[in-house]
Protein backbone atom coordinates (compact mmCIF):
# COMPACT_ATOMS: atom_id res chain seq x y z
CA UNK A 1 6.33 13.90 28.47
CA UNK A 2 7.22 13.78 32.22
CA UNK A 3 8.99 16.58 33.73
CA UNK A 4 10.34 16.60 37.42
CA UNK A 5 7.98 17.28 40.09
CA UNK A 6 7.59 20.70 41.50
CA UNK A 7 5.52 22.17 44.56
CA UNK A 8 2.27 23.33 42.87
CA UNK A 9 0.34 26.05 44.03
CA UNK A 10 -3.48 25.76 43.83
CA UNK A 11 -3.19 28.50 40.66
CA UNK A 12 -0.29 27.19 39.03
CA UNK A 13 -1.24 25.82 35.59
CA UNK A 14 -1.00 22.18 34.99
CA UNK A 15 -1.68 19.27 32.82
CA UNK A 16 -5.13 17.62 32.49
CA UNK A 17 -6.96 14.65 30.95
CA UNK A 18 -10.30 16.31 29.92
CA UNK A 19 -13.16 15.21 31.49
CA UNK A 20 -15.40 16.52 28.85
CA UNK A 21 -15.45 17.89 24.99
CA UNK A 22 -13.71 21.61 25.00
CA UNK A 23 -12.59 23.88 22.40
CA UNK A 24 -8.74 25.39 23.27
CA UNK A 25 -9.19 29.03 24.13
CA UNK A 26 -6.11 30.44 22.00
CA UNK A 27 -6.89 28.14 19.20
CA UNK A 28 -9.72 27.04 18.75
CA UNK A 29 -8.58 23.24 18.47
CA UNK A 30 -11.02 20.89 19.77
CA UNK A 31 -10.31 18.69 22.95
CA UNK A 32 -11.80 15.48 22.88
CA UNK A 33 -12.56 13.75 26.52
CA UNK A 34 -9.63 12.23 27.51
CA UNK A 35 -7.33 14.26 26.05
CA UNK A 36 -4.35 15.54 27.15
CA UNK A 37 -4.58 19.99 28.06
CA UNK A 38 -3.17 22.16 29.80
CA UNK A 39 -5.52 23.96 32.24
CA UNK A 40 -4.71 27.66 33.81
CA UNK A 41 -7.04 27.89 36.91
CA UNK A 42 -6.64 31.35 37.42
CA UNK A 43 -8.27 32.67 34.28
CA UNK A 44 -9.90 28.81 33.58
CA UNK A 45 -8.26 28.38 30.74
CA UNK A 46 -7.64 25.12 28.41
CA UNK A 47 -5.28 25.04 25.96
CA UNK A 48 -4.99 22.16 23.49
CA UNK A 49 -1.02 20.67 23.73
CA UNK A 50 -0.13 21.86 20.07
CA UNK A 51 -1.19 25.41 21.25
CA UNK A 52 1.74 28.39 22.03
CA UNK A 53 0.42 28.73 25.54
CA UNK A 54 1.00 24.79 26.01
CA UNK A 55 4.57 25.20 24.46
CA UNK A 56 5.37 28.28 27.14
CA UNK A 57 4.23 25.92 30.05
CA UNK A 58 6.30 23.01 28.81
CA UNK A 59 8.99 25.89 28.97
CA UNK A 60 8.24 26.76 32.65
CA UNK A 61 8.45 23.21 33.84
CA UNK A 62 11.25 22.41 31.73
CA UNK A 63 12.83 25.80 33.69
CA UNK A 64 11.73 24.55 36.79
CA UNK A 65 13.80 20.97 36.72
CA UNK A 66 16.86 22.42 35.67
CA UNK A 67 16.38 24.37 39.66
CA UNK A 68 17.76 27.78 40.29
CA UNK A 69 21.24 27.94 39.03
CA UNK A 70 21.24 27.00 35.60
């Protein structure tokens, strides 16, 4: 799912494709290579896209297209 584009800072979280096998950090889901995750760079976290953490950023960027006076 595509959500509009915002200005992302270098330790905003963000969507991945996994480069490599992981295991999600809240989880503990495994993330195949390729895979879809979301990845927090500030604490290096992954999070596997069925995870709560994964729903609260779909949240944030779903708050962030509506802009700042919804």
């Amino acid at each position: 799912m595509r959500y509009a584009r915002y200005n992302n800072l270098r330790d905003d979280p963000r969507e991945i494709t996994a480069r490599f096998d992981s295991v999600c950090q809240e989880t503990g889901l495994p993330i195949k290579k390729g895979e879809t995750a979301i990845y927090y760079p500030k604490g290096k976290g992954i999070y596997h896209v069925n995870s709560r953490q994964a729903g609260e950023f779909y949240n944030w960027l779903e708050d962030l297209s509506m802009g700042w006076n919804y």
